[in-house]
N, C-alpha and C. Protein backbone atom coordinates (compact mmCIF):
# COMPACT_ATOMS: atom_id res chain seq x y z
N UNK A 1 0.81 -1.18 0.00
CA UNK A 1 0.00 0.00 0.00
C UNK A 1 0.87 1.26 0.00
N UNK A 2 2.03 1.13 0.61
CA UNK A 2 2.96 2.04 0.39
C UNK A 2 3.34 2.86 -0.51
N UNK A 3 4.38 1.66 -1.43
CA UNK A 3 4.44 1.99 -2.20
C UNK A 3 3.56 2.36 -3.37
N UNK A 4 2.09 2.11 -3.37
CA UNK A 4 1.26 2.47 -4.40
C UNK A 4 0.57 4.33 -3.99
N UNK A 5 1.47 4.49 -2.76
CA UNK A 5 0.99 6.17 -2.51
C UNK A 5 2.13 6.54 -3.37
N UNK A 6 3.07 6.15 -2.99
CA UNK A 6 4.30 6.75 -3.52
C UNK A 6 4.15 6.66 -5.04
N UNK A 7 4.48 5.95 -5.31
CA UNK A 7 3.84 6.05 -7.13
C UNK A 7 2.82 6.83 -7.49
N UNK A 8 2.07 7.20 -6.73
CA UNK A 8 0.81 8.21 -7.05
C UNK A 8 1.70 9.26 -6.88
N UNK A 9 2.15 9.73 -5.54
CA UNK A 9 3.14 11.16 -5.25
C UNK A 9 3.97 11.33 -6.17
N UNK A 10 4.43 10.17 -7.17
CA UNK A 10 5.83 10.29 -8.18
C UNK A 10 4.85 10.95 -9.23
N UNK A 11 3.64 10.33 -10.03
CA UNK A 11 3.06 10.35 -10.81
C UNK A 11 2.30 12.39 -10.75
N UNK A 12 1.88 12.72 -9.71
CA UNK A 12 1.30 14.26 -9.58
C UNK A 12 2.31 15.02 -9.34
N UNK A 13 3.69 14.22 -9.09
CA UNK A 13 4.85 15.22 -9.38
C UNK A 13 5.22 16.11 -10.68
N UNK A 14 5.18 14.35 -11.11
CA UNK A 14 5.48 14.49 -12.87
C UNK A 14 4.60 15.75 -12.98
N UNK A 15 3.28 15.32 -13.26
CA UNK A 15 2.23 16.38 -13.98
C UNK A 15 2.33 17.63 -13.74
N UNK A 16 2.70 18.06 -12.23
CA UNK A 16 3.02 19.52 -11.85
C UNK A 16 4.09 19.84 -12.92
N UNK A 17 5.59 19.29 -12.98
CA UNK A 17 6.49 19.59 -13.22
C UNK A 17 6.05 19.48 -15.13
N UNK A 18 5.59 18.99 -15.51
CA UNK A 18 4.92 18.92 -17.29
C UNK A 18 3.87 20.31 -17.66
N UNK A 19 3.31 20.36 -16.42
CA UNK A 19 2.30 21.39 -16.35
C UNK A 19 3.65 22.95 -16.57
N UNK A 20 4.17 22.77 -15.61
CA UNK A 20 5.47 24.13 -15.48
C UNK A 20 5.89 24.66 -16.57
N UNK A 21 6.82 23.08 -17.24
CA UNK A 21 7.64 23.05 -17.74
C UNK A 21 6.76 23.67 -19.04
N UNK A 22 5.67 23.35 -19.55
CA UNK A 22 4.56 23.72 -20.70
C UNK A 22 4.38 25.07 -20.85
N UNK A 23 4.09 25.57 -19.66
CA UNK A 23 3.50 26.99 -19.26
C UNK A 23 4.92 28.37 -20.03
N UNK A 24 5.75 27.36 -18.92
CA UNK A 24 7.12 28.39 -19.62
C UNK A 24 7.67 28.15 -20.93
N UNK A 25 7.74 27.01 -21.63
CA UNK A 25 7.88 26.84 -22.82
C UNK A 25 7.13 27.88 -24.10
N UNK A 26 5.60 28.04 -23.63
CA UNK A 26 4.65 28.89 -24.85
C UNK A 26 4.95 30.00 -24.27
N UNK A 27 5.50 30.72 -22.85
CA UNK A 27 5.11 32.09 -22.78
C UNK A 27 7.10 31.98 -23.53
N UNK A 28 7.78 31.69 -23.68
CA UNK A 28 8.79 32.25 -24.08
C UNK A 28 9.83 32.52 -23.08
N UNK A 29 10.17 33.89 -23.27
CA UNK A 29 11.83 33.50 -22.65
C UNK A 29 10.95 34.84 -22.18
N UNK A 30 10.61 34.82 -20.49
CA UNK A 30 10.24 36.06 -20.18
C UNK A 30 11.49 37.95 -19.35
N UNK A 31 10.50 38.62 -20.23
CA UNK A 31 11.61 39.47 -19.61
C UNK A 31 12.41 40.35 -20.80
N UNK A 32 12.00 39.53 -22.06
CA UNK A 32 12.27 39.87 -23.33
C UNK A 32 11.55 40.45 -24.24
N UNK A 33 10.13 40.31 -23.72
CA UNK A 33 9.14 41.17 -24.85
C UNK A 33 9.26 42.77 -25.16
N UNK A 34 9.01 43.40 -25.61
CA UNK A 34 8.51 44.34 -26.82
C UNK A 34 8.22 45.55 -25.73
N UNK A 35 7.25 44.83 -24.75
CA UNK A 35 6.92 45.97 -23.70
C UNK A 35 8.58 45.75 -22.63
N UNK A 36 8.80 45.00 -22.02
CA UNK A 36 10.16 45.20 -21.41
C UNK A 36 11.03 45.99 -22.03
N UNK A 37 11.51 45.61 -23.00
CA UNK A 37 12.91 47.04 -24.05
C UNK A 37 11.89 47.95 -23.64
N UNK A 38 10.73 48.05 -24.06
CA UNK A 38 10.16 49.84 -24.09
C UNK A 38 10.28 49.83 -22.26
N UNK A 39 9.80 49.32 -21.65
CA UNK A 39 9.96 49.58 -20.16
C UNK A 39 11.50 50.41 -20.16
N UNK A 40 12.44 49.41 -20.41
CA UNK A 40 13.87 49.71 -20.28
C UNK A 40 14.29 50.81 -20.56
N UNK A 41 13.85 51.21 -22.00
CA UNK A 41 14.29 52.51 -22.93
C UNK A 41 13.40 53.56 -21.86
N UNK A 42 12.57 53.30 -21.56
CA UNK A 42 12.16 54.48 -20.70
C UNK A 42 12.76 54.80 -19.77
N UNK A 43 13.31 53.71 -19.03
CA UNK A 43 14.03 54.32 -17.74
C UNK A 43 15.77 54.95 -17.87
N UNK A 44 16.40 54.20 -18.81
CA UNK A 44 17.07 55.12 -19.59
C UNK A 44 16.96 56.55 -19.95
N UNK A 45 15.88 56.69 -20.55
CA UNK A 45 15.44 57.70 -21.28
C UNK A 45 15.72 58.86 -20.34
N UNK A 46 14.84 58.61 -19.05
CA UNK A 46 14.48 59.08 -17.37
C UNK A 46 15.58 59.55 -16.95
N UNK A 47 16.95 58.56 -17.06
CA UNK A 47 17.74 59.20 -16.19
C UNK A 47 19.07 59.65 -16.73
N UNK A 48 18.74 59.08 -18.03
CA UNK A 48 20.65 59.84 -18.83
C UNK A 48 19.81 60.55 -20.61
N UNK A 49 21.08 61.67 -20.65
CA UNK A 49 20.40 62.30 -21.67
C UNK A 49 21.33 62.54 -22.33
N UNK A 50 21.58 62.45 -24.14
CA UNK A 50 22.82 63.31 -24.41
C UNK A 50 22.85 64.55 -24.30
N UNK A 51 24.37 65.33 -23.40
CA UNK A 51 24.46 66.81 -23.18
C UNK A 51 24.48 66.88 -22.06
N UNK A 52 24.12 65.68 -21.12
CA UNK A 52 24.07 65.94 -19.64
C UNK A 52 25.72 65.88 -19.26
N UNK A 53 25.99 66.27 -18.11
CA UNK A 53 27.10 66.13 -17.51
C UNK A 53 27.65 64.56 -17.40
N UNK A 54 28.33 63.71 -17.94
CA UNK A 54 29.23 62.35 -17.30
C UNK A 54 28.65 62.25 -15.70
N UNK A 55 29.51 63.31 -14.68
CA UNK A 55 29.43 62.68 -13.63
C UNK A 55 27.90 62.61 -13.51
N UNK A 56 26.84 63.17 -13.15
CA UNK A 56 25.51 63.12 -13.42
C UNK A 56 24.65 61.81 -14.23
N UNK A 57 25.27 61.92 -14.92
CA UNK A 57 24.70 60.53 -16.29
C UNK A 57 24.81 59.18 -14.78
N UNK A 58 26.16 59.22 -14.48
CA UNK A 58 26.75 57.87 -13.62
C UNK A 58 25.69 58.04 -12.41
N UNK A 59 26.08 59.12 -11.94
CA UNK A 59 25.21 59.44 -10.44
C UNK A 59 23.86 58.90 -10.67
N UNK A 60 23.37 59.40 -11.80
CA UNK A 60 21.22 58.89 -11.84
C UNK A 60 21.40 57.51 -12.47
N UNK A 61 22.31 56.79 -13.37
CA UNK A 61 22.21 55.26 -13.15
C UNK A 61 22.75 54.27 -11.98
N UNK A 62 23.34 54.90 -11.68
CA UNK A 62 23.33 54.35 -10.02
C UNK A 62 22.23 54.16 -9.11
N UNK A 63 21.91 55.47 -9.24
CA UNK A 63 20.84 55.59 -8.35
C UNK A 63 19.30 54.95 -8.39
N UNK A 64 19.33 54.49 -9.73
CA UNK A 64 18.53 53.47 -10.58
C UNK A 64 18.94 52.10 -10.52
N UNK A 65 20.06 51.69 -9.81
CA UNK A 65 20.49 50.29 -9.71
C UNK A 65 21.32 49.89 -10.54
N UNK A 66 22.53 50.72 -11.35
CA UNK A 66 23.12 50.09 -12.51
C UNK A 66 24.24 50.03 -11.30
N UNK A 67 25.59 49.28 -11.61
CA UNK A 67 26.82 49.15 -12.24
C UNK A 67 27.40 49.75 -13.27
N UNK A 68 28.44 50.85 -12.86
CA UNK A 68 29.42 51.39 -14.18
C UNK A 68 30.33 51.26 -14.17
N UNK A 69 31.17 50.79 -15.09
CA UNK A 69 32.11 50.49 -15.08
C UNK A 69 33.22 51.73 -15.39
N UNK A 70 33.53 52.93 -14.92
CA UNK A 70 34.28 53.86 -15.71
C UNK A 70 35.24 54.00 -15.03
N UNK A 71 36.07 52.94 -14.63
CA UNK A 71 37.26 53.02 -14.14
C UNK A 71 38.79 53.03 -15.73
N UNK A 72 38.34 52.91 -16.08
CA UNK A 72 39.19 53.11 -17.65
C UNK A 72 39.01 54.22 -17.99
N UNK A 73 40.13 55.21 -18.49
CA UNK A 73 40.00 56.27 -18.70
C UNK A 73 39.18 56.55 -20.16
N UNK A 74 38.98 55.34 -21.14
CA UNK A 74 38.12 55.42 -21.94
C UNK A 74 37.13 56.45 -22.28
N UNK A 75 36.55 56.84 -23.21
CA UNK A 75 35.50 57.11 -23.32
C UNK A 75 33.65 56.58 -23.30
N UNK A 76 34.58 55.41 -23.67
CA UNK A 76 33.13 54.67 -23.87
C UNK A 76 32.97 54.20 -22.38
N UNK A 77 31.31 54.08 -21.97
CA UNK A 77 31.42 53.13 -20.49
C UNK A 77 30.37 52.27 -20.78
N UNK A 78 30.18 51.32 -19.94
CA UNK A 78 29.21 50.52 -19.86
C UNK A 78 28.42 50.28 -18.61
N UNK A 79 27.50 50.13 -18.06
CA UNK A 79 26.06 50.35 -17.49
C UNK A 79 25.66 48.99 -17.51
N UNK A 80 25.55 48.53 -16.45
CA UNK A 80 24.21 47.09 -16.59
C UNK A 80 23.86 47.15 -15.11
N UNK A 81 22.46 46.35 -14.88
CA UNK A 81 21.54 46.34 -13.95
C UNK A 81 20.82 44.54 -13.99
N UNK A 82 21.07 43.57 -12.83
CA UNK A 82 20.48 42.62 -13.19
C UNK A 82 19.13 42.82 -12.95
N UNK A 83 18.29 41.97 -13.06
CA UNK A 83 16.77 41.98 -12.54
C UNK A 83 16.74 40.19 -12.38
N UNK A 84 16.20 40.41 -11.36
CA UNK A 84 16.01 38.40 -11.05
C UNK A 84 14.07 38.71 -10.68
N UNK A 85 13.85 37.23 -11.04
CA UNK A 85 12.26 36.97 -10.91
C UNK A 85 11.96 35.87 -10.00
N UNK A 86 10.71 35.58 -9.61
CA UNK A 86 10.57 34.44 -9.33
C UNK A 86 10.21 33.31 -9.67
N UNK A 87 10.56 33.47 -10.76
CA UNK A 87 10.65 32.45 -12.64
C UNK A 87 12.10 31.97 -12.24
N UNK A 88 12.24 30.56 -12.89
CA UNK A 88 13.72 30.34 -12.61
C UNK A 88 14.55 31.15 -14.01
N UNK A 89 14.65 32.44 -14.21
CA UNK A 89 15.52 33.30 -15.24
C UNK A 89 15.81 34.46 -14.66
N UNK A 90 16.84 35.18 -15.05
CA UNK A 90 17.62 36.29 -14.65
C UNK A 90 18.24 37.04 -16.07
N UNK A 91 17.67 38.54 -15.81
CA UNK A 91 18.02 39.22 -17.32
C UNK A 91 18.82 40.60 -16.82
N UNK A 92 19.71 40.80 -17.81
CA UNK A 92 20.47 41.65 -17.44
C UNK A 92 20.33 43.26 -18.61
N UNK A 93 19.74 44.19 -17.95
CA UNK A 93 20.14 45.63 -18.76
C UNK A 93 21.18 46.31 -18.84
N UNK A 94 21.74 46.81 -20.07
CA UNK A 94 22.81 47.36 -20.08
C UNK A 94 22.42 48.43 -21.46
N UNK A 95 23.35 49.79 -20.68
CA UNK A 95 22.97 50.60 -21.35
C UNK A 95 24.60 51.35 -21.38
N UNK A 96 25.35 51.58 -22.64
CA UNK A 96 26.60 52.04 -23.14
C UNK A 96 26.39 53.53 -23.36
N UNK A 97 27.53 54.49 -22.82
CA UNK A 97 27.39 55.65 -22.40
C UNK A 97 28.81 56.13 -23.14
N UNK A 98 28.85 56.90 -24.40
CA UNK A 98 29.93 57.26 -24.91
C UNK A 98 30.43 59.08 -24.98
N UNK A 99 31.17 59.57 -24.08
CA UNK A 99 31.79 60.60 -23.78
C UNK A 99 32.55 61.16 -24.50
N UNK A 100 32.89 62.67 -24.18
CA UNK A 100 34.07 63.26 -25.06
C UNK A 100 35.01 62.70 -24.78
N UNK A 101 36.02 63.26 -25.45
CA UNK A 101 37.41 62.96 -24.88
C UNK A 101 37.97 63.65 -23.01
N UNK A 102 37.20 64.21 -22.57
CA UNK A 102 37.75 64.68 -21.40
C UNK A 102 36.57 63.83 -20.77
N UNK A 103 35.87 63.49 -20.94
CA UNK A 103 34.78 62.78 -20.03
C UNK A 103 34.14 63.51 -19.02
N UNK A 104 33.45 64.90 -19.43
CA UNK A 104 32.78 65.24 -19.14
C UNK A 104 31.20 65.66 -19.59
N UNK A 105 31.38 65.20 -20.87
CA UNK A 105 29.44 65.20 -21.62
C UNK A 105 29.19 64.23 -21.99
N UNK A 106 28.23 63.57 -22.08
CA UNK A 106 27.62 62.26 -22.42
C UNK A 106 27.91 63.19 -23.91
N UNK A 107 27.99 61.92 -24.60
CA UNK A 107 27.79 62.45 -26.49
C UNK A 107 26.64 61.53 -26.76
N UNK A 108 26.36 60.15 -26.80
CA UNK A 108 25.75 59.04 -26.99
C UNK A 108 25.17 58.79 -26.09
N UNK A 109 24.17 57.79 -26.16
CA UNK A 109 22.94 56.62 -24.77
C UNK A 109 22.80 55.82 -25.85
N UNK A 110 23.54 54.73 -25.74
CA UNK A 110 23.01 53.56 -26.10
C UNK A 110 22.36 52.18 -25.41
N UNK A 111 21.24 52.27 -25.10
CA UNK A 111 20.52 51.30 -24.43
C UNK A 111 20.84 49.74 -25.46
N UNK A 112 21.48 48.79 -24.91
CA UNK A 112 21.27 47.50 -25.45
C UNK A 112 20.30 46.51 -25.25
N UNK A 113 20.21 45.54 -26.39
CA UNK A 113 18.53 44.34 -26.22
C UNK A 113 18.79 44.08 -24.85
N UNK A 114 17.48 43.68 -23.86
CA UNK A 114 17.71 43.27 -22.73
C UNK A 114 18.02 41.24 -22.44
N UNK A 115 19.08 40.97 -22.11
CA UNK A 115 19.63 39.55 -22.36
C UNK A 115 19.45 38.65 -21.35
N UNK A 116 18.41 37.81 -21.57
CA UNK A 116 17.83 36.93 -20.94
C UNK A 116 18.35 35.59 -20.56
N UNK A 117 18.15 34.89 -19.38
CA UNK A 117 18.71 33.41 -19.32
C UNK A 117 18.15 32.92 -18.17
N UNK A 118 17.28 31.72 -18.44
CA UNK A 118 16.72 30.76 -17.69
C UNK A 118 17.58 29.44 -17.13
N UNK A 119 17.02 28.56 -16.54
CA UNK A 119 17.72 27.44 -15.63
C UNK A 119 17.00 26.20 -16.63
């Protein structure tokens, strides 16, 4: 009798986990749609502008949750922000920020696709 629970418990496992596995398969790779980039580009949009000041540009993506990397005296920088769900996937925004040569005006905002990855 035991074991015939247990085989039932194995069996409504399965189905949960077929049921899951289905659900996330048709919705896609979430985090990537059409409305997310536009989400993204907006908040971009929000907090860096070309003409704004460098230090400023860094200060309001920070303050928005990015990572910058402008420890290279470069011009170009790079910007990313993870976002985790309670989906087993984690997507990362990144938005490239290209300066004068003294690195003090944003010249460019380049927001990149937002890059997705599930378990």
């Amino acid at each position: 009798m035991g074991a015939q629970r247990d085989k039932e418990g194995d069996m409504r496992l399965q189905g949960c986990v077929s049921i899951i596995a289905t659900v996330v398969f048709l919705t896609g790779c979430p985090g990537m749609s059409k409305r997310d980039n536009e989400r993204f580009q907006a908040v971009v949009a929000k907090n860096v502008s070309v003409g704004m000041p460098f230090v400023t540009a860094i200060e309001h993506l920070v303050r928005a949750g990015f990572s910058c990397d402008d420890r290279v005296a470069a011009p170009a920088v790079s910007c990313t922000r993870d976002r985790m769900s309670l989906l087993p996937y984690a997507c990362i925004q990144r938005v490239n920020l290209m300066t004068d040569a003294e690195r003090k005006i944003v010249l460019e905002v380049n927001p990149r696709p937002l890059g997705c990855a599930g378990l």
